[in-house]
N, C-alpha and C. Protein backbone atom coordinates (compact mmCIF):
# COMPACT_ATOMS: atom_id res chain seq x y z
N UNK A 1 -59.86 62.44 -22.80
CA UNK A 1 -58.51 62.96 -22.63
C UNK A 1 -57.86 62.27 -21.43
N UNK A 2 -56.14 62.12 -21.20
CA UNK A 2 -55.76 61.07 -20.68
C UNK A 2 -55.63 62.22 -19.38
N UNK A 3 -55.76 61.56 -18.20
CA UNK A 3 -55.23 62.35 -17.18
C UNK A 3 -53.28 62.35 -17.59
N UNK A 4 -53.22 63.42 -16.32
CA UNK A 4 -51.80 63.02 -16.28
C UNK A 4 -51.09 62.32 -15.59
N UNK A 5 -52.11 61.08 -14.73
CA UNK A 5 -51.06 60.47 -14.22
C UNK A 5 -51.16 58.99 -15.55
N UNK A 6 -52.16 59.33 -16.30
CA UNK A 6 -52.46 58.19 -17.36
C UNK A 6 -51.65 58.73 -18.63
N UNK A 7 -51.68 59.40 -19.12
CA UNK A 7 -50.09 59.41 -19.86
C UNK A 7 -48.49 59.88 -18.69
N UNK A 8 -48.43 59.50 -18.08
CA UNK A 8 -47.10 59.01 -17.20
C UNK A 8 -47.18 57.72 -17.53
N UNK A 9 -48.42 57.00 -17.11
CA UNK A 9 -48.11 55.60 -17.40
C UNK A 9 -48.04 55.25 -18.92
N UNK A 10 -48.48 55.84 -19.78
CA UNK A 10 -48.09 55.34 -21.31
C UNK A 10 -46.98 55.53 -21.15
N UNK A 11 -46.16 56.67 -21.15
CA UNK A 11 -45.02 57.45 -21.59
C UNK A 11 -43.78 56.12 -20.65
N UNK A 12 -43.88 55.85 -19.20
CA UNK A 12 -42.85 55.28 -18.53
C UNK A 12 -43.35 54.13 -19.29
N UNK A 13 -44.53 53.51 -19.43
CA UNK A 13 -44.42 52.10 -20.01
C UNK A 13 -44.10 51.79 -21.14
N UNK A 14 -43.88 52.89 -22.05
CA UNK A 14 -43.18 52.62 -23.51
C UNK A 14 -41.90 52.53 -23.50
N UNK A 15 -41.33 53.28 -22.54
CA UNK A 15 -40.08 53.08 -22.00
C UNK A 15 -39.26 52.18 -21.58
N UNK A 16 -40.07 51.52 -20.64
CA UNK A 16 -39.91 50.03 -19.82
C UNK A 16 -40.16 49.29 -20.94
N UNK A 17 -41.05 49.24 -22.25
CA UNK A 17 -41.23 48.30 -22.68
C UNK A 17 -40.34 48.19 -24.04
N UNK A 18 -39.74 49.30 -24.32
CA UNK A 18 -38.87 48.87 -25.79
C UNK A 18 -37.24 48.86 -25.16
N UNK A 19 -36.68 48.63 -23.48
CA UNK A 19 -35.52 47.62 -23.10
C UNK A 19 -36.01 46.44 -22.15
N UNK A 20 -37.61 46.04 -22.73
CA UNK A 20 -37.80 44.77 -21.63
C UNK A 20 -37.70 43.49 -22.40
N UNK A 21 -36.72 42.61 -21.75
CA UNK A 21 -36.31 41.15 -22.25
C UNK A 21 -36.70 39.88 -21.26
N UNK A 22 -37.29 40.29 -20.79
CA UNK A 22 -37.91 38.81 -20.09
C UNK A 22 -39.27 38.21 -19.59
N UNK A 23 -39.56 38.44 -21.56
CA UNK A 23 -40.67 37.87 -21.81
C UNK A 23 -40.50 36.33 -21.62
N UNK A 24 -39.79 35.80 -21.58
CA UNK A 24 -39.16 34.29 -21.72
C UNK A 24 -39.56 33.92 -20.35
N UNK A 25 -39.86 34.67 -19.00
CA UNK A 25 -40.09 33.98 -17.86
C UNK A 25 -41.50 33.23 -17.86
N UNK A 26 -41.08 31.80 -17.28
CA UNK A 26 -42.32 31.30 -16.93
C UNK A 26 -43.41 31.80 -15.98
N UNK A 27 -44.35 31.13 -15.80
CA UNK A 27 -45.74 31.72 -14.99
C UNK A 27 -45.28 31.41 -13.72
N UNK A 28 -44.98 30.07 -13.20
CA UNK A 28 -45.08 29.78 -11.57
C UNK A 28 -43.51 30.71 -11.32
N UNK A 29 -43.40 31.43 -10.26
CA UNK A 29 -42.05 32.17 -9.82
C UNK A 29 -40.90 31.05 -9.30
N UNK A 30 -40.24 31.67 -9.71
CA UNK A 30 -39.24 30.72 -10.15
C UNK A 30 -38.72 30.25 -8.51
N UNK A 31 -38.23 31.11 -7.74
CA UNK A 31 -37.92 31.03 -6.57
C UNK A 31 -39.08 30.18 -5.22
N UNK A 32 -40.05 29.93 -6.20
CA UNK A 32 -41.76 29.33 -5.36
C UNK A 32 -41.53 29.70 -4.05
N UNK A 33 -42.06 31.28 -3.90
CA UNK A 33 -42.44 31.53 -2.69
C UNK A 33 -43.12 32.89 -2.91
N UNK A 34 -44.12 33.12 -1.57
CA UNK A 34 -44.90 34.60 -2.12
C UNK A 34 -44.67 35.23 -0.70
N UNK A 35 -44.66 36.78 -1.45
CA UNK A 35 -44.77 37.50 -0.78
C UNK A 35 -46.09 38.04 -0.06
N UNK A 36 -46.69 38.61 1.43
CA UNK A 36 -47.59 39.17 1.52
C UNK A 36 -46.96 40.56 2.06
N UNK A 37 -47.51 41.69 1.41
CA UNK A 37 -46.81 42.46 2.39
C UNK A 37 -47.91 44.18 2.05
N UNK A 38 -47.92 45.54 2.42
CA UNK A 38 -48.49 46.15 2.48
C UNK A 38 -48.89 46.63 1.01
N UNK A 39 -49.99 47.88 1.07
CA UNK A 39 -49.89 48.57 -0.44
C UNK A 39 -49.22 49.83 0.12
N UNK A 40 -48.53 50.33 1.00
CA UNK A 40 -47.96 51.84 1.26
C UNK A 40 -46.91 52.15 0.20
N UNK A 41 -47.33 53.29 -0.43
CA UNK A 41 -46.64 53.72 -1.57
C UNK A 41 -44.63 53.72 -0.89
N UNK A 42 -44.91 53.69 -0.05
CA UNK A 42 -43.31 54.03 1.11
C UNK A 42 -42.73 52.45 0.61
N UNK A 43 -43.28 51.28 0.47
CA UNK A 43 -42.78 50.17 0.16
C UNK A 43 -42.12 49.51 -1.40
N UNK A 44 -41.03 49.22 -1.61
CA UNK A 44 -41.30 48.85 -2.98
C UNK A 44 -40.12 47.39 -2.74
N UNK A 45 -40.95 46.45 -2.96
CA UNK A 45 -40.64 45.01 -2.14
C UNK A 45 -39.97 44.18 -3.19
N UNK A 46 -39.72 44.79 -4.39
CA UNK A 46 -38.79 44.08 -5.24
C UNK A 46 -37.09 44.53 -4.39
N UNK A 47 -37.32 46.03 -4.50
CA UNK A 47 -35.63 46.75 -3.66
C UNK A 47 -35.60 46.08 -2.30
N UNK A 48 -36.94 46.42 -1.78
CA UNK A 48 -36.29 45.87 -0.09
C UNK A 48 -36.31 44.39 0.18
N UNK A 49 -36.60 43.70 -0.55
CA UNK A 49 -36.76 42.20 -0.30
C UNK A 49 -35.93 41.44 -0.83
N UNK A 50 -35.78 42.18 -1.81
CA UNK A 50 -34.61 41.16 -3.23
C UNK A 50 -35.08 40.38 -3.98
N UNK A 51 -36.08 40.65 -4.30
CA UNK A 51 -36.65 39.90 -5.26
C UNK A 51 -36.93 40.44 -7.04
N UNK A 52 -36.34 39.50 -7.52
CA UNK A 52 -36.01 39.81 -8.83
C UNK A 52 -37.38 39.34 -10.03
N UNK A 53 -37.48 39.96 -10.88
CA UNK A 53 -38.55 39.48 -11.97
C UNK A 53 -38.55 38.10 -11.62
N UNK A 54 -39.71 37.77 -11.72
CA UNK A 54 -40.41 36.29 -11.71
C UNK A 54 -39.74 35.20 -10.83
N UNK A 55 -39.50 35.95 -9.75
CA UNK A 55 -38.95 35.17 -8.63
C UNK A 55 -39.73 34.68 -7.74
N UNK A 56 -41.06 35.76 -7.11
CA UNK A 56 -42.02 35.59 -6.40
C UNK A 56 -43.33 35.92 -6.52
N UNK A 57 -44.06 35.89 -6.32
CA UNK A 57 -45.57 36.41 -6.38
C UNK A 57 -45.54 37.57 -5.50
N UNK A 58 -46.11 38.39 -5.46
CA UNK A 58 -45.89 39.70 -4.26
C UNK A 58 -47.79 39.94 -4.25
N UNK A 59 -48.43 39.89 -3.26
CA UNK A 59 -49.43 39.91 -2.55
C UNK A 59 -49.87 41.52 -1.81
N UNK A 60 -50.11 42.20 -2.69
CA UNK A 60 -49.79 43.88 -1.69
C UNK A 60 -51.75 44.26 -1.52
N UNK A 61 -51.96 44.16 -0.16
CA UNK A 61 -53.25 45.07 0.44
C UNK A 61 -52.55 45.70 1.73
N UNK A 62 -54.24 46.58 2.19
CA UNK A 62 -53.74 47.28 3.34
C UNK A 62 -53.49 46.48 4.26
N UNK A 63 -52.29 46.83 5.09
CA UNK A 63 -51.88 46.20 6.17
C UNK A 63 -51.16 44.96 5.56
N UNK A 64 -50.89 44.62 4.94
CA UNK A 64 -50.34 42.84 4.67
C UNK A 64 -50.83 42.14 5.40
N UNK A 65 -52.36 42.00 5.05
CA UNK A 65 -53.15 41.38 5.32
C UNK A 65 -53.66 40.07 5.05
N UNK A 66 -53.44 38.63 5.88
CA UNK A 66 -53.32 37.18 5.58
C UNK A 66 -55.06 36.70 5.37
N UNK A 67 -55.41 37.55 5.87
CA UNK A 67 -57.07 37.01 5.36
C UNK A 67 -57.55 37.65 4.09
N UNK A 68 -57.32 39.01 4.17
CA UNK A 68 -57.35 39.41 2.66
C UNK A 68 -56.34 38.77 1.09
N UNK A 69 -55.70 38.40 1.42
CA UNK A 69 -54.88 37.18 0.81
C UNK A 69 -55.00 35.94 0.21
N UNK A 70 -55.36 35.89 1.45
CA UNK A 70 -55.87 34.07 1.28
C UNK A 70 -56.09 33.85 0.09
N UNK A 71 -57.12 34.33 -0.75
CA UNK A 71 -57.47 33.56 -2.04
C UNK A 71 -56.57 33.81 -2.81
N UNK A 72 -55.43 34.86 -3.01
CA UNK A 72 -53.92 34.96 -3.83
C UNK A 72 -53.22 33.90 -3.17
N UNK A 73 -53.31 33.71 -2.17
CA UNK A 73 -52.09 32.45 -1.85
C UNK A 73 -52.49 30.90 -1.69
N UNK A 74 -54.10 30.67 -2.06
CA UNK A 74 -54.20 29.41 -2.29
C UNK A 74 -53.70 29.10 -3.86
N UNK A 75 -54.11 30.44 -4.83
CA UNK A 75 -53.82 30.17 -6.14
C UNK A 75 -52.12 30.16 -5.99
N UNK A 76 -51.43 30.98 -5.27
CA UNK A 76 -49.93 30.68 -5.41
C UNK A 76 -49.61 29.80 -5.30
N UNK A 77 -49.95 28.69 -3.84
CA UNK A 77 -49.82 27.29 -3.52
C UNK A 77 -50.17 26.50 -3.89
N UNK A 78 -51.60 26.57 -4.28
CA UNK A 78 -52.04 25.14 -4.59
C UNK A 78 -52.04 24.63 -6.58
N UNK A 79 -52.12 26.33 -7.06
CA UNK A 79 -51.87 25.85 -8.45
C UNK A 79 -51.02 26.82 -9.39
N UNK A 80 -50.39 27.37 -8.66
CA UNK A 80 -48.53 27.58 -9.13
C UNK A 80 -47.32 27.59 -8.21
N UNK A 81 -47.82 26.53 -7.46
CA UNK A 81 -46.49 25.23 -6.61
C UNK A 81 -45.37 26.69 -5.60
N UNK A 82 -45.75 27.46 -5.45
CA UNK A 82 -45.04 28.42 -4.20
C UNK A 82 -45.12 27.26 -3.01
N UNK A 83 -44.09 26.98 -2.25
CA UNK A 83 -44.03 26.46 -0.99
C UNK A 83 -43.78 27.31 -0.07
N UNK A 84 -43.26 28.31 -0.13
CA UNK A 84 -42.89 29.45 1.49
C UNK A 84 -43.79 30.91 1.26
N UNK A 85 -44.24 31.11 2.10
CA UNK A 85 -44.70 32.57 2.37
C UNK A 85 -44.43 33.30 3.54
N UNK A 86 -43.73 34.59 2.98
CA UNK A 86 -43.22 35.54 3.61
C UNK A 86 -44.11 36.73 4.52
N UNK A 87 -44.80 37.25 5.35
CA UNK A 87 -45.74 37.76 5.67
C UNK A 87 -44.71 39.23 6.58
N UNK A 88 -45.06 39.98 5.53
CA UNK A 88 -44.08 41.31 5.87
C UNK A 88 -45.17 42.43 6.07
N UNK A 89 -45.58 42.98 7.29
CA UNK A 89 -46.04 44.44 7.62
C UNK A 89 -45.07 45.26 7.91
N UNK A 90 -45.20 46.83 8.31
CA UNK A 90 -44.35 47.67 8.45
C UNK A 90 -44.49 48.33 9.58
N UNK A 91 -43.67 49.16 10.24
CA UNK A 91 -43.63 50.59 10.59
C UNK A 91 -44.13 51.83 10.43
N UNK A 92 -45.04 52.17 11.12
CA UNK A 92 -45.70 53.45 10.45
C UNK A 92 -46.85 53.30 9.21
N UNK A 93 -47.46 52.14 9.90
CA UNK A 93 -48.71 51.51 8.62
C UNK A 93 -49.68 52.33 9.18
N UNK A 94 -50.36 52.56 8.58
CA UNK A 94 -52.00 53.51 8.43
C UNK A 94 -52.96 52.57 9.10
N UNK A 95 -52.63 50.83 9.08
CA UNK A 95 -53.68 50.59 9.95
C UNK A 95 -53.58 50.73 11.07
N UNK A 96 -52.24 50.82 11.92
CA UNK A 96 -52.41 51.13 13.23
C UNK A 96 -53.37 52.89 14.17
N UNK A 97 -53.44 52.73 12.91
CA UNK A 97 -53.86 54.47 13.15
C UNK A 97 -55.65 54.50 13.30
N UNK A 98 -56.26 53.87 13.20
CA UNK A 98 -57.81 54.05 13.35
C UNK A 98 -57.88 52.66 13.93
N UNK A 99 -59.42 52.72 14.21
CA UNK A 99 -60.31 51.52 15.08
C UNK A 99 -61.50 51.23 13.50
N UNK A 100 -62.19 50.28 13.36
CA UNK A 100 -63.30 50.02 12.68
C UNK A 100 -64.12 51.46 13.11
N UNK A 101 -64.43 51.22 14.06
CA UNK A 101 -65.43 52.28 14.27
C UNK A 101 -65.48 53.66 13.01
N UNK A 102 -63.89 53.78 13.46
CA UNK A 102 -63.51 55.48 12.86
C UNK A 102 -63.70 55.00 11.31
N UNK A 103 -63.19 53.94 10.59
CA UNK A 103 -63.46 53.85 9.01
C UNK A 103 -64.88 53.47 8.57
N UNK A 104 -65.66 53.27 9.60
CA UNK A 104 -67.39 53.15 9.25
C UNK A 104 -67.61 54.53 9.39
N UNK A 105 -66.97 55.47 10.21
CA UNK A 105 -67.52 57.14 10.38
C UNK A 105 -67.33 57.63 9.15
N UNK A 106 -66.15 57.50 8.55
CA UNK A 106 -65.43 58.40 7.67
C UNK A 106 -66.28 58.02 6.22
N UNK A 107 -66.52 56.53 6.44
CA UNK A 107 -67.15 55.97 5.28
C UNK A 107 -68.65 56.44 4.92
N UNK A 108 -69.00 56.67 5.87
CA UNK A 108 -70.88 57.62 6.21
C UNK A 108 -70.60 58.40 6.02
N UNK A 109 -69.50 59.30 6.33
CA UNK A 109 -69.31 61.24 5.85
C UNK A 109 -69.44 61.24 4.81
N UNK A 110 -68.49 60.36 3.73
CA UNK A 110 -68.23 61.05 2.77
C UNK A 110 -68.66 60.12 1.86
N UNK A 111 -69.65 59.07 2.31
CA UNK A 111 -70.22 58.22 1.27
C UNK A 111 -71.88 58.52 1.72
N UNK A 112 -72.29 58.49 2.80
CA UNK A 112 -73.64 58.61 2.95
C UNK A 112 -73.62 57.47 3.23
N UNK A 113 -75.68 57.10 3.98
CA UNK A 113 -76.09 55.80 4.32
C UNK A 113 -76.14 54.47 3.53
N UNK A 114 -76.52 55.10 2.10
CA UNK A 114 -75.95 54.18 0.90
C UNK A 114 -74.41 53.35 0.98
N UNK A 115 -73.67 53.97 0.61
CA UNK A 115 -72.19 53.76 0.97
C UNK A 115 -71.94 53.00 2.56
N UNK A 116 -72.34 53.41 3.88
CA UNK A 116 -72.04 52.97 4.72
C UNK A 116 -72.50 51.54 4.61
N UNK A 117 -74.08 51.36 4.29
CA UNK A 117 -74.50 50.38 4.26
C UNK A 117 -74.44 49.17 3.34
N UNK A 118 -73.65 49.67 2.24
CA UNK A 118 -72.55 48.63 1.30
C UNK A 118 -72.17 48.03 1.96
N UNK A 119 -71.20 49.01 3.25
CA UNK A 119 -70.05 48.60 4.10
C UNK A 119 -69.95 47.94 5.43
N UNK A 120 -71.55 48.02 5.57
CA UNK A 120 -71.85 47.42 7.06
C UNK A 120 -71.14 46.63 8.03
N UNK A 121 -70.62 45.61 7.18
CA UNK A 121 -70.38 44.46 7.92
C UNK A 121 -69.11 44.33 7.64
N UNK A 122 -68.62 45.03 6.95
CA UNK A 122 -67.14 45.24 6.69
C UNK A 122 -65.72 45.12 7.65
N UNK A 123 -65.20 44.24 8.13
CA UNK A 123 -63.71 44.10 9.04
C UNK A 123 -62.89 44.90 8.20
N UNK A 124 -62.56 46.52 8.98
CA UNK A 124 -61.38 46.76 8.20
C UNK A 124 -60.01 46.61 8.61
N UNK A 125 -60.18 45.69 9.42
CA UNK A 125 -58.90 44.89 9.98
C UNK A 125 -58.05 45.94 10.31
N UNK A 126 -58.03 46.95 11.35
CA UNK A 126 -56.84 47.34 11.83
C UNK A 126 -56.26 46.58 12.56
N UNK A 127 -55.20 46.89 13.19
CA UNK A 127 -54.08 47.07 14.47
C UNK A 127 -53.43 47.74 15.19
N UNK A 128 -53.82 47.51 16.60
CA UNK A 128 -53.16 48.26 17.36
C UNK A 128 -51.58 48.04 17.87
N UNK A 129 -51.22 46.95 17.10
CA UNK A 129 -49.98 46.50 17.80
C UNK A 129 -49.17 45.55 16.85
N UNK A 130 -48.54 46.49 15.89
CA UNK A 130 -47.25 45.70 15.07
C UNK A 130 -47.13 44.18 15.02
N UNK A 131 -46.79 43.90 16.02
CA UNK A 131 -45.53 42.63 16.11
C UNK A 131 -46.59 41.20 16.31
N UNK A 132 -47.36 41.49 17.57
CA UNK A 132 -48.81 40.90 17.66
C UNK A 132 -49.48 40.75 16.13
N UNK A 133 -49.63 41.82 15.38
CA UNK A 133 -50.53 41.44 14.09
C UNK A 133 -49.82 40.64 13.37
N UNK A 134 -48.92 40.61 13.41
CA UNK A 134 -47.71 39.61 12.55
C UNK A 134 -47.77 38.15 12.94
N UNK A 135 -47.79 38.06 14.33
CA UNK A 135 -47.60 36.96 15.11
C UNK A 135 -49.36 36.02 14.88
N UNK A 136 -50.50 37.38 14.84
CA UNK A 136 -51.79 36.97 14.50
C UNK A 136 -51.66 36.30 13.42
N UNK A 137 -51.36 37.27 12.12
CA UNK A 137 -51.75 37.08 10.95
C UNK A 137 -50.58 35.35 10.36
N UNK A 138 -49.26 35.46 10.84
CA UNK A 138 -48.82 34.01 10.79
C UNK A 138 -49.64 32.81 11.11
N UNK A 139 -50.18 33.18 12.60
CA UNK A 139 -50.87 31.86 12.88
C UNK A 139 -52.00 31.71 12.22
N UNK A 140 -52.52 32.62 11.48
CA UNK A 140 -54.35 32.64 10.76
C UNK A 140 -53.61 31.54 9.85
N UNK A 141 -52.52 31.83 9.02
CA UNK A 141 -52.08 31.29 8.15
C UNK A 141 -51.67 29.55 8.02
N UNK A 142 -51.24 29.81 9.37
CA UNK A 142 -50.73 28.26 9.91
C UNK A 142 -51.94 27.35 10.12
N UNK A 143 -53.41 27.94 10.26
CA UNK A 143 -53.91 27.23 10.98
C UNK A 143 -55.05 27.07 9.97
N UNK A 144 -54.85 27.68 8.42
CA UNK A 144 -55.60 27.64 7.56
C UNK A 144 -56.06 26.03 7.17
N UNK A 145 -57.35 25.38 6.78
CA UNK A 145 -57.26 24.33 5.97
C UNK A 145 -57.35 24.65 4.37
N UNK A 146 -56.67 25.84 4.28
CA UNK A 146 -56.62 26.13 2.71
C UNK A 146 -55.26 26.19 2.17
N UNK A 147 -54.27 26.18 3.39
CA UNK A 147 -52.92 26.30 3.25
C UNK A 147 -52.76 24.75 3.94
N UNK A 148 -51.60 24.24 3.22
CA UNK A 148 -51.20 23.12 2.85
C UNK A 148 -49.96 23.05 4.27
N UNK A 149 -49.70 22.37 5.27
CA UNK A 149 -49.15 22.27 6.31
C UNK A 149 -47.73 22.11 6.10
N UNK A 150 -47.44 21.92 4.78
CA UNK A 150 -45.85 21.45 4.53
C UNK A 150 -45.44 23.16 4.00
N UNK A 151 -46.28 23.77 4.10
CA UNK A 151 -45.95 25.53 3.37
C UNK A 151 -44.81 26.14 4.60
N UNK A 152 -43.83 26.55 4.32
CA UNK A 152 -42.98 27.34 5.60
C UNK A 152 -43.74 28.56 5.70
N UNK A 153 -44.40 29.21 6.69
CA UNK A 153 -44.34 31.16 6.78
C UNK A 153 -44.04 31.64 8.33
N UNK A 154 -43.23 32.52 7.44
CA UNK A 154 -42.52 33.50 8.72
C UNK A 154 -43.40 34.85 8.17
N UNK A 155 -43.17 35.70 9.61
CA UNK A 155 -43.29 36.82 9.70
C UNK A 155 -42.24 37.75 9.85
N UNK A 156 -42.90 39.22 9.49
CA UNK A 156 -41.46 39.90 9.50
C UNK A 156 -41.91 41.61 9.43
N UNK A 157 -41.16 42.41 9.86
CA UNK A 157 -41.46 43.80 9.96
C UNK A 157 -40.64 44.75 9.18
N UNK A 158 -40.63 45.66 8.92
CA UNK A 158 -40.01 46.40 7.40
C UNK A 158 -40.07 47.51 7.92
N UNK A 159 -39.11 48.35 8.05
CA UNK A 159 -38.56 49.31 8.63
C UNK A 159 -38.59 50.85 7.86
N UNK A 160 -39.80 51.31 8.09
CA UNK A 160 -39.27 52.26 7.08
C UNK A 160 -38.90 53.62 6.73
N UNK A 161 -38.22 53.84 8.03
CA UNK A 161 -37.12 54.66 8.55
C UNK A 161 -35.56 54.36 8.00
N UNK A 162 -35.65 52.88 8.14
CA UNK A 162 -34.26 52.29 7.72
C UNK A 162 -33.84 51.35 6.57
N UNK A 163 -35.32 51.22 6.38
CA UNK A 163 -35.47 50.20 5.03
C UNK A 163 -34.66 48.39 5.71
N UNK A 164 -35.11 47.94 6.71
CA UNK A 164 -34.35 47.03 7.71
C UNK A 164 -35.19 45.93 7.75
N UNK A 165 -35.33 44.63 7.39
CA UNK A 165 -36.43 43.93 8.34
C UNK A 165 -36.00 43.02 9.25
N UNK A 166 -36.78 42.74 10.02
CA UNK A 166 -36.82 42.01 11.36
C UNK A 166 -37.49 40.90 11.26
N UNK A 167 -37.02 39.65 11.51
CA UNK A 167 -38.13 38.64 11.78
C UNK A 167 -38.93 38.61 12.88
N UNK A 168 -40.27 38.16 13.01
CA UNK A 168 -41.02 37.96 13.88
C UNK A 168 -40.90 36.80 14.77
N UNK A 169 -41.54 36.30 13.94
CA UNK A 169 -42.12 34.91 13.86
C UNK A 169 -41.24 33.97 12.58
């Protein structure tokens, strides 16, 4: 039997799918550039970014995270021709809110030694400091030999009090 958030998704996707017309878009985004930016349900980076069907690639983990990425944006760059990447975190992100420490605790409570020890070695990449992680996570990017040196990326912060962004970097 379907949950109910699994018939929501039949029901909205039958919806979406008998006025959807742009099956005709090609694979590489048309605009060749990707997005990295958070998974916070608070974000929805087609409205706040402007980006239209098959314009960009959009890249969403916790934190808009450039190392967790990486392997989405070598495939964006190196073999569906994106040249710019956008590297957008937010305001009021959940990673600024814990240390590693605290997500190895939480992960032993409620997973046990089994579970923790899946997780051992695990970076769950927080931050303590917005603008800095931006400024980090650009240069990881810049300084990649997996990213191609002619790639533009900026950084940028997303407001989401005001729905506003800011460049960083």
């Amino acid at each position: 039997m379907a949950t109910q958030i699994q018939a929501n998704l039949k029901k909205k996707n039958a919806e979406y799918a008998s006025i959807f017309k742009e099956g005709h878009l090609t694979l590489p985004p048309a605009k060749k550039y990707a997005v990295v930016t958070c998974m916070d349900a608070r974000i929805d980076p087609a409205a706040a970014y402007g980006i239209d069907l098959g314009d960009a690639h959009v890249i969403r983990n916790a934190g808009g995270n450039a190392r967790d990425a990486l392997r989405s944006l070598v495939i964006s760059e190196l073999l569906l021709g994106t040249n710019e990447i956008l590297l957008i975190k937010h305001t009021g992100c959940g990673m600024l809110t814990f240390k590693n420490e605290d997500a190895h605790a939480v992960v032993e409570k409620n997973l046990g030694a089994a579970g923790q020890q899946e997780l051992s070695g695990l970076d769950f990449q927080p931050f303590p400091d917005l603008e800095k992680a931006v400024e980090d996570d650009v240069k990881y990017l810049k300084a990649s030999k997996a990213i191609p040196g002619s790639i533009t990326i900026s950084g940028w912060v997303y407001e989401v009090e005001t729905g506003k962004v800011n460049q960083v970097v």
